[in-house]
PDB file of N, CA and C in Angstrom:
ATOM      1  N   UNK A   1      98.877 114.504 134.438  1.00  0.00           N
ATOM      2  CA  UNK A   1      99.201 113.262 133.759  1.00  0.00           C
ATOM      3  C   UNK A   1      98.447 113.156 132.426  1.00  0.00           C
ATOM      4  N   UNK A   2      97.114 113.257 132.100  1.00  0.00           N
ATOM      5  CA  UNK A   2      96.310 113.165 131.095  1.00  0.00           C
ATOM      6  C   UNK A   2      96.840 114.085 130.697  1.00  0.00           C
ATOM      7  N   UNK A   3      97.525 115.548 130.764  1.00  0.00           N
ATOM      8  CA  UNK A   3      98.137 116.486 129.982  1.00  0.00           C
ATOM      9  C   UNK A   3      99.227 115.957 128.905  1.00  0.00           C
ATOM     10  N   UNK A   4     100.164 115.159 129.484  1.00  0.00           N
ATOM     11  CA  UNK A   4     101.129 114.765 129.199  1.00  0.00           C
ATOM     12  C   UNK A   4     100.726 113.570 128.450  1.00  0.00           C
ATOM     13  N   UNK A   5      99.713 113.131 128.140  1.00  0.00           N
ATOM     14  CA  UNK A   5      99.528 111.528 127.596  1.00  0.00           C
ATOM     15  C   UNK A   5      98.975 112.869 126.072  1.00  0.00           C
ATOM     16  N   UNK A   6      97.840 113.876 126.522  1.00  0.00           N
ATOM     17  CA  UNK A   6      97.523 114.360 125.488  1.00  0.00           C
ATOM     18  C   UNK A   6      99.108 114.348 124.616  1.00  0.00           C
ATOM     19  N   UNK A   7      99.531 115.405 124.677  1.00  0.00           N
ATOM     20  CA  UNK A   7     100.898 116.626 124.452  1.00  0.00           C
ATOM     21  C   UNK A   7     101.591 115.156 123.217  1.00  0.00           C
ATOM     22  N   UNK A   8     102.245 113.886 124.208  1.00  0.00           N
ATOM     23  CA  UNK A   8     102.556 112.693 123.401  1.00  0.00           C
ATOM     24  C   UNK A   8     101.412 112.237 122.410  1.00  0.00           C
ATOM     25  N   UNK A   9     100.483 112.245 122.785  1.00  0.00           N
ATOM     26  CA  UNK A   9      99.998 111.925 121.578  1.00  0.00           C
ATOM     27  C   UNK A   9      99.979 112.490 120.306  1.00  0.00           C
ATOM     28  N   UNK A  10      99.422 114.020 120.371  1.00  0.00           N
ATOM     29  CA  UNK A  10      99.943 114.664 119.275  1.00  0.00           C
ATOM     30  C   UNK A  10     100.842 114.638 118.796  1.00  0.00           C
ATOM     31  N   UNK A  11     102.481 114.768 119.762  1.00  0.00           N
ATOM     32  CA  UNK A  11     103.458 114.433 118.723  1.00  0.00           C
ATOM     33  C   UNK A  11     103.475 113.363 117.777  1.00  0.00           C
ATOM     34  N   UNK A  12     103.383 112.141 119.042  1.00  0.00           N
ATOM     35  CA  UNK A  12     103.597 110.734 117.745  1.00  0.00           C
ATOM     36  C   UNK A  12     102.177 110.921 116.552  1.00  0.00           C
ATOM     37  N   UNK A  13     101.056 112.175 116.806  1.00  0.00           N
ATOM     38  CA  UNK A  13     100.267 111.892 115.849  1.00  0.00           C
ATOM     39  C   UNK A  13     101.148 112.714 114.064  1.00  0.00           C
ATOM     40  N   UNK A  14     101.429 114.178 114.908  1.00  0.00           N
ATOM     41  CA  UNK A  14     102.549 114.778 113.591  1.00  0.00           C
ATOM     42  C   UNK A  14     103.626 113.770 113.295  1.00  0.00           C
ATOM     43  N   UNK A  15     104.823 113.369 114.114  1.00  0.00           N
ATOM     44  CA  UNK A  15     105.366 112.349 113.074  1.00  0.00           C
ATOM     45  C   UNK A  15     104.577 111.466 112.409  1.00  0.00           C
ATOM     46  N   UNK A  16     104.037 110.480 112.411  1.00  0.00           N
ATOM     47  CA  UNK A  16     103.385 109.724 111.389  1.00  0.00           C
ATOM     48  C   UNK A  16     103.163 110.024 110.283  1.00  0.00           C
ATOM     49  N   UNK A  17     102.446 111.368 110.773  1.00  0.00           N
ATOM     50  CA  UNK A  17     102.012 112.015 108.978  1.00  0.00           C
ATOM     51  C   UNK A  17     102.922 112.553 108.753  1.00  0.00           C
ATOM     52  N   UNK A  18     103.757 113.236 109.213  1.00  0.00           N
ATOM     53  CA  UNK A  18     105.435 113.700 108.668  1.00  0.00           C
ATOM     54  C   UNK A  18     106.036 112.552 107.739  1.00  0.00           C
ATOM     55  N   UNK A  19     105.978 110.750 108.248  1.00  0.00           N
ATOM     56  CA  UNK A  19     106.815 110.397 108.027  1.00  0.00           C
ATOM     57  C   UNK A  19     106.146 109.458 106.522  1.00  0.00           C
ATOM     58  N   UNK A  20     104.937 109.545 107.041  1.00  0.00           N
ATOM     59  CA  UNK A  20     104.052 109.248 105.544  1.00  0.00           C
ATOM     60  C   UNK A  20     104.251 110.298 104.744  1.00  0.00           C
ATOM     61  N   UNK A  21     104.560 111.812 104.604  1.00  0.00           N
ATOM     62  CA  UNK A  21     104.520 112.335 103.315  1.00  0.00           C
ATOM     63  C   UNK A  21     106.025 112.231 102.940  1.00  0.00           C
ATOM     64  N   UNK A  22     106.895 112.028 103.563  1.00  0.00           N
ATOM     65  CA  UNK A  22     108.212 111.659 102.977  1.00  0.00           C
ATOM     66  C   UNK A  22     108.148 110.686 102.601  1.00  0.00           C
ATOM     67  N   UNK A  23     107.563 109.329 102.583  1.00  0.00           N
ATOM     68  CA  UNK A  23     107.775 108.535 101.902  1.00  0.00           C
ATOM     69  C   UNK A  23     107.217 108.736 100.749  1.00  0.00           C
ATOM     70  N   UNK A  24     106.108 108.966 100.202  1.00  0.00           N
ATOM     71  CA  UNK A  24     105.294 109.351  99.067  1.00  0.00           C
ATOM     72  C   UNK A  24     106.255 110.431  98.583  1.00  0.00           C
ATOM     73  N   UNK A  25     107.005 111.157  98.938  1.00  0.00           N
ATOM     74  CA  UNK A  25     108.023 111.871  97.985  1.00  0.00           C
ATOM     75  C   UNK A  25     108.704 111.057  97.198  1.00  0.00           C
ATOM     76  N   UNK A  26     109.070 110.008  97.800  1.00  0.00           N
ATOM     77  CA  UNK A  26     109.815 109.080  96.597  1.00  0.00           C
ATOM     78  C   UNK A  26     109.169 108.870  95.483  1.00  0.00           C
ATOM     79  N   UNK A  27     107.638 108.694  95.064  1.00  0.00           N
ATOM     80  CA  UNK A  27     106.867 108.280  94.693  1.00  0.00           C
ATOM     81  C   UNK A  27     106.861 109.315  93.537  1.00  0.00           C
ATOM     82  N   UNK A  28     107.485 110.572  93.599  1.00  0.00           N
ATOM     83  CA  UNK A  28     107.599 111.266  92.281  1.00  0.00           C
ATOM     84  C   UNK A  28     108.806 111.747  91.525  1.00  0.00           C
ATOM     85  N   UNK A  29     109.901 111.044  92.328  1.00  0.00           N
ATOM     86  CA  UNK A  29     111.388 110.698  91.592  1.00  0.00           C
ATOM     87  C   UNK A  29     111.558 110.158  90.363  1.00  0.00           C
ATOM     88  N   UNK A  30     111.939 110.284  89.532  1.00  0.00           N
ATOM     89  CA  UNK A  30     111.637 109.813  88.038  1.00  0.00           C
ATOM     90  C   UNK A  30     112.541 108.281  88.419  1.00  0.00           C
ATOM     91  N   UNK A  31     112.471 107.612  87.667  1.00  0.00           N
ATOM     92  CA  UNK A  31     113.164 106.157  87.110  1.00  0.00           C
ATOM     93  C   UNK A  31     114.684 106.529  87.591  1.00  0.00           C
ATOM     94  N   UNK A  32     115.533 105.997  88.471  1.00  0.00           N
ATOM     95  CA  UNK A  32     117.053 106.047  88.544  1.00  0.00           C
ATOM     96  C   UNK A  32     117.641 104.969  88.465  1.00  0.00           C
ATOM     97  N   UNK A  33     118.310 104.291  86.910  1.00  0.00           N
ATOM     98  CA  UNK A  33     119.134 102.877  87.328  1.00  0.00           C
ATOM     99  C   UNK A  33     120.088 102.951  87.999  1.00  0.00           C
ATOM    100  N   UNK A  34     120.995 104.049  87.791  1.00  0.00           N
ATOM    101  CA  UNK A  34     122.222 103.692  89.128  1.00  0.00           C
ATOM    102  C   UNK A  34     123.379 103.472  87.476  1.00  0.00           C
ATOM    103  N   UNK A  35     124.412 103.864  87.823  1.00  0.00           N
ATOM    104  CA  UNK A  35     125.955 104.349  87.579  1.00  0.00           C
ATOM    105  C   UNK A  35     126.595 102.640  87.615  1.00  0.00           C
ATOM    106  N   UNK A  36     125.647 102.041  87.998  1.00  0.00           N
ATOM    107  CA  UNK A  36     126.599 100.125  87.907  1.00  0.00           C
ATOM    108  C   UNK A  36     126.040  99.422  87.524  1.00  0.00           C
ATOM    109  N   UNK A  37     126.386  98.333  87.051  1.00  0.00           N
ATOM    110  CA  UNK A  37     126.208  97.142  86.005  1.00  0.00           C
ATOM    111  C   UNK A  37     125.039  95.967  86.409  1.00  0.00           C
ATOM    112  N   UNK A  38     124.960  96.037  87.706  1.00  0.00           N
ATOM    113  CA  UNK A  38     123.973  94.823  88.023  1.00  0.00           C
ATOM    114  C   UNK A  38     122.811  94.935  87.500  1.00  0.00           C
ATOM    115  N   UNK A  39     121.599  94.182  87.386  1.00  0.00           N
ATOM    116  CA  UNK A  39     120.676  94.179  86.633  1.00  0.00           C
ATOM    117  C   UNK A  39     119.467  92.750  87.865  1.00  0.00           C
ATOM    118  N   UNK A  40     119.273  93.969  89.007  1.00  0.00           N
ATOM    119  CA  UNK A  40     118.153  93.617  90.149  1.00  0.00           C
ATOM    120  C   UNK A  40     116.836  94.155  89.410  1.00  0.00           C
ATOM    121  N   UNK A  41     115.624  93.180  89.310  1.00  0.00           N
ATOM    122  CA  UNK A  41     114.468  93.229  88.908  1.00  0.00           C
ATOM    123  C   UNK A  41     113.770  94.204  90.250  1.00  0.00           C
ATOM    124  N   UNK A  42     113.276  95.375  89.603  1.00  0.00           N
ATOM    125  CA  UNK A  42     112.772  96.159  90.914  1.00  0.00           C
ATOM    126  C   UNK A  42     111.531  96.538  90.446  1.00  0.00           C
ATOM    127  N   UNK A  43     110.939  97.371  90.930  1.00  0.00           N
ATOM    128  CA  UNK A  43     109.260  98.320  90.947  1.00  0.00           C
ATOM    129  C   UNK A  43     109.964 100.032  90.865  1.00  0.00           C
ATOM    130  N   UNK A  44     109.444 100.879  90.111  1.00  0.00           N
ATOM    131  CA  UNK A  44     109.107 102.420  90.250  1.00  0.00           C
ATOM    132  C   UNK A  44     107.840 102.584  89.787  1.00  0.00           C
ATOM    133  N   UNK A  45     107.474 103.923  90.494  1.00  0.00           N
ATOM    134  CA  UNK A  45     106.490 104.537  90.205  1.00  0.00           C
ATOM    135  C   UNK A  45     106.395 105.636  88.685  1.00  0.00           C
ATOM    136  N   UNK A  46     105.926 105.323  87.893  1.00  0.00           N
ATOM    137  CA  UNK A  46     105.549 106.245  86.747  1.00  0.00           C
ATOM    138  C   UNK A  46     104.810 107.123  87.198  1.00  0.00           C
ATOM    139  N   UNK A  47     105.091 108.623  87.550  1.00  0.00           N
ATOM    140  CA  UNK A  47     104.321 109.436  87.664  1.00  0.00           C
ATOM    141  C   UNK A  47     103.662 110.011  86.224  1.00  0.00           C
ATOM    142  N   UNK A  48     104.306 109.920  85.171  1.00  0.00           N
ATOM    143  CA  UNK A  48     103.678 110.115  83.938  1.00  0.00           C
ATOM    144  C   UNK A  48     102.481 109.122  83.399  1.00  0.00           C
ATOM    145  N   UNK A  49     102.730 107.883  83.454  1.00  0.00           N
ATOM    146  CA  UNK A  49     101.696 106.923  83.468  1.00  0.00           C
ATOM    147  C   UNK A  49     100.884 106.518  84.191  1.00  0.00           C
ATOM    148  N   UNK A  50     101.023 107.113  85.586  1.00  0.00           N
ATOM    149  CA  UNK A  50     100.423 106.791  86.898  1.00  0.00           C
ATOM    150  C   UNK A  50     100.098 105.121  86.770  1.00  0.00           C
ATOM    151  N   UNK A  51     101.380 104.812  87.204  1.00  0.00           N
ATOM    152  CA  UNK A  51     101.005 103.305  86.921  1.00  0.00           C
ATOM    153  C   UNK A  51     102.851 102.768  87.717  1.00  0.00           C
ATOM    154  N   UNK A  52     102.326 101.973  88.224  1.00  0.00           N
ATOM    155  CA  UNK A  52     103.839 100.828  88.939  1.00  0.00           C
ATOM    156  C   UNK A  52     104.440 100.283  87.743  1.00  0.00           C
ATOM    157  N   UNK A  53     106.111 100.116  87.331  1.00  0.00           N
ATOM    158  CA  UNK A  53     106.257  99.610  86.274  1.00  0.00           C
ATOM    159  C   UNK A  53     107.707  99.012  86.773  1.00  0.00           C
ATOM    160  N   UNK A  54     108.190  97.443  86.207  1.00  0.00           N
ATOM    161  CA  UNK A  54     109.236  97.173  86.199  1.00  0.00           C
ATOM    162  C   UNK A  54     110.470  97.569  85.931  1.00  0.00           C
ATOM    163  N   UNK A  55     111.381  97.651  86.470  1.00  0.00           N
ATOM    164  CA  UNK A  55     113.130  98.078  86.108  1.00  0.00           C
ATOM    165  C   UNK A  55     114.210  97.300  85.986  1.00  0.00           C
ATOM    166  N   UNK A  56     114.948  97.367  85.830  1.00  0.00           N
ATOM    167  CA  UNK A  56     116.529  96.640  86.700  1.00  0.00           C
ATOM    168  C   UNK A  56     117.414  97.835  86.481  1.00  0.00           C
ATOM    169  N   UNK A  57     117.400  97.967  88.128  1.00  0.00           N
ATOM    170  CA  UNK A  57     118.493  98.176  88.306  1.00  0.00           C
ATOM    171  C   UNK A  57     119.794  97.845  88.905  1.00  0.00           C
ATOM    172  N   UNK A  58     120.546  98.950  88.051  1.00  0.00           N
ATOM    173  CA  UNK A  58     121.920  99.096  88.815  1.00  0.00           C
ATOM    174  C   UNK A  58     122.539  98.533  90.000  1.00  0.00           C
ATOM    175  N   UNK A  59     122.020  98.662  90.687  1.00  0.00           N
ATOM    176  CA  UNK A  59     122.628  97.923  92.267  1.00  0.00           C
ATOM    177  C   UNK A  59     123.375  98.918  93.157  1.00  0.00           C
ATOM    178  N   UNK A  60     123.538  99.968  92.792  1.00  0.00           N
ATOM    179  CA  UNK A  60     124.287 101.324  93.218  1.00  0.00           C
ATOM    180  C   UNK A  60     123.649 102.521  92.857  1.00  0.00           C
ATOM    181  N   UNK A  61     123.588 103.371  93.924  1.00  0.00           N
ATOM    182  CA  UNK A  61     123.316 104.496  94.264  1.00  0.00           C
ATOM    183  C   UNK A  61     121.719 104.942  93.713  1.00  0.00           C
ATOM    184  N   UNK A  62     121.065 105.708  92.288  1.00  0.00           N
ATOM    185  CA  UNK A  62     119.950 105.662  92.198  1.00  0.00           C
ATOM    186  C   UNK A  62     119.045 106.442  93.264  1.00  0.00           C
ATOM    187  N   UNK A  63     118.018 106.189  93.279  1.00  0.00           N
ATOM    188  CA  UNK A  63     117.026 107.053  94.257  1.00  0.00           C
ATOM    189  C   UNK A  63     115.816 106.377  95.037  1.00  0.00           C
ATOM    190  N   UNK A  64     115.228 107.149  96.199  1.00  0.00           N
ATOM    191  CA  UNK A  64     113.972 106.243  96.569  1.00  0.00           C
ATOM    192  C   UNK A  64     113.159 105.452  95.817  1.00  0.00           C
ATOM    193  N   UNK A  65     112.989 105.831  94.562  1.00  0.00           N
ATOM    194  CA  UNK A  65     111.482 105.481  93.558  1.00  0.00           C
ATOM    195  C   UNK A  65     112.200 104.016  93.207  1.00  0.00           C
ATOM    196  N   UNK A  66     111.983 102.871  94.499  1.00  0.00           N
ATOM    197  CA  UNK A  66     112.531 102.192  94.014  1.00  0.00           C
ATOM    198  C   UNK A  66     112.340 100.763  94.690  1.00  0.00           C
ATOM    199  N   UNK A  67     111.511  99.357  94.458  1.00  0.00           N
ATOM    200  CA  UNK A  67     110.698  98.841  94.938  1.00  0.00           C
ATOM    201  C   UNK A  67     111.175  97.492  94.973  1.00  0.00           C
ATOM    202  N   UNK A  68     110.908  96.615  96.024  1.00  0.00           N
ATOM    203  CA  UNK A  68     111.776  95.172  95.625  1.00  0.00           C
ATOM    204  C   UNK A  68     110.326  94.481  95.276  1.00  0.00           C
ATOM    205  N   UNK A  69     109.108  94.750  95.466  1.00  0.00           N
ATOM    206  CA  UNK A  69     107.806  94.358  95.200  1.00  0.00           C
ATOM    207  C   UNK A  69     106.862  95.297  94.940  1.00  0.00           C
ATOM    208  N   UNK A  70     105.381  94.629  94.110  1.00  0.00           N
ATOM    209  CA  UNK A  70     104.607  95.410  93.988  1.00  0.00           C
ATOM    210  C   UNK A  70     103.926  96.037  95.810  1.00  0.00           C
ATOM    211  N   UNK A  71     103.625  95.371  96.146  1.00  0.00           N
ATOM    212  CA  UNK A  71     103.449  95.240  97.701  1.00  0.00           C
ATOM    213  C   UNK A  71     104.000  96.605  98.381  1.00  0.00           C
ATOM    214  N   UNK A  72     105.122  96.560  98.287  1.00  0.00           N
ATOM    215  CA  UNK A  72     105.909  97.618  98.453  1.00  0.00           C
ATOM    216  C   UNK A  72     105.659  99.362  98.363  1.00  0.00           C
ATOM    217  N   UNK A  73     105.369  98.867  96.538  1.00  0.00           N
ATOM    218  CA  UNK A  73     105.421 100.451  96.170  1.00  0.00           C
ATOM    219  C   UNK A  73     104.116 100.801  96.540  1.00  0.00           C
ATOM    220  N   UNK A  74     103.123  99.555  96.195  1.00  0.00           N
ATOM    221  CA  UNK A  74     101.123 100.080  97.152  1.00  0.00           C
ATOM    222  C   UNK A  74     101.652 100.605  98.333  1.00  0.00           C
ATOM    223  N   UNK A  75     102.318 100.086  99.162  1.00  0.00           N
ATOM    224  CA  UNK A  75     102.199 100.623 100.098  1.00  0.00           C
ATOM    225  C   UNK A  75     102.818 101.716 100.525  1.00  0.00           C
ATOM    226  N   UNK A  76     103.470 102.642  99.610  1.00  0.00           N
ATOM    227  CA  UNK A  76     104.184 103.521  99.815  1.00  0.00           C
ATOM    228  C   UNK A  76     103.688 104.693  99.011  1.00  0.00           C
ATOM    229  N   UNK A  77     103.416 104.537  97.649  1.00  0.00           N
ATOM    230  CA  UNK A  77     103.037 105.055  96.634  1.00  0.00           C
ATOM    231  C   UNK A  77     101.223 105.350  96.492  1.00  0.00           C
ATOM    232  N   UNK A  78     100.565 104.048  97.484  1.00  0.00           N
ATOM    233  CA  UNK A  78      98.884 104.594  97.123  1.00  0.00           C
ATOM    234  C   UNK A  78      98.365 105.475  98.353  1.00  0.00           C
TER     235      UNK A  78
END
């Protein structure tokens, strides 16, 4: 039994950090407004400026690097 509590633990310990470095991949996607017209006040990450910076975008399609708050991208991006 304690075998089996180990064995689970490790897994759920690799996903976590699996699923934390995919998110931080977004975090070096350049700026994507998106192919449509809307104009939503969002957050990306400047990897050139290393710095959080405002957008609007598009409302369509675009990429992860892409934040409805600062809150957000800290928590994804630091």
């Amino acid at each position: 039994m304690k075998c089996i509590l180990f064995v689970f633990s490790i897994i759920a310990l690799l996903l976590c950090s699996t699923v934390q470095a995919v998110d931080k991949s977004a975090c070096s996607q350049p700026r994507e407004i998106g192919p449509c017209r809307k104009a939503d006040p969002k957050f990306f990450y400047n990897s050139e400026k290393k710095a959080c910076e405002d957008f609007l975008y598009g409302g369509c399609k675009g990429n992860d690097n892409r934040f409805d708050t600062k809150e957000e991208y800290e928590k994804t991006c630091l």
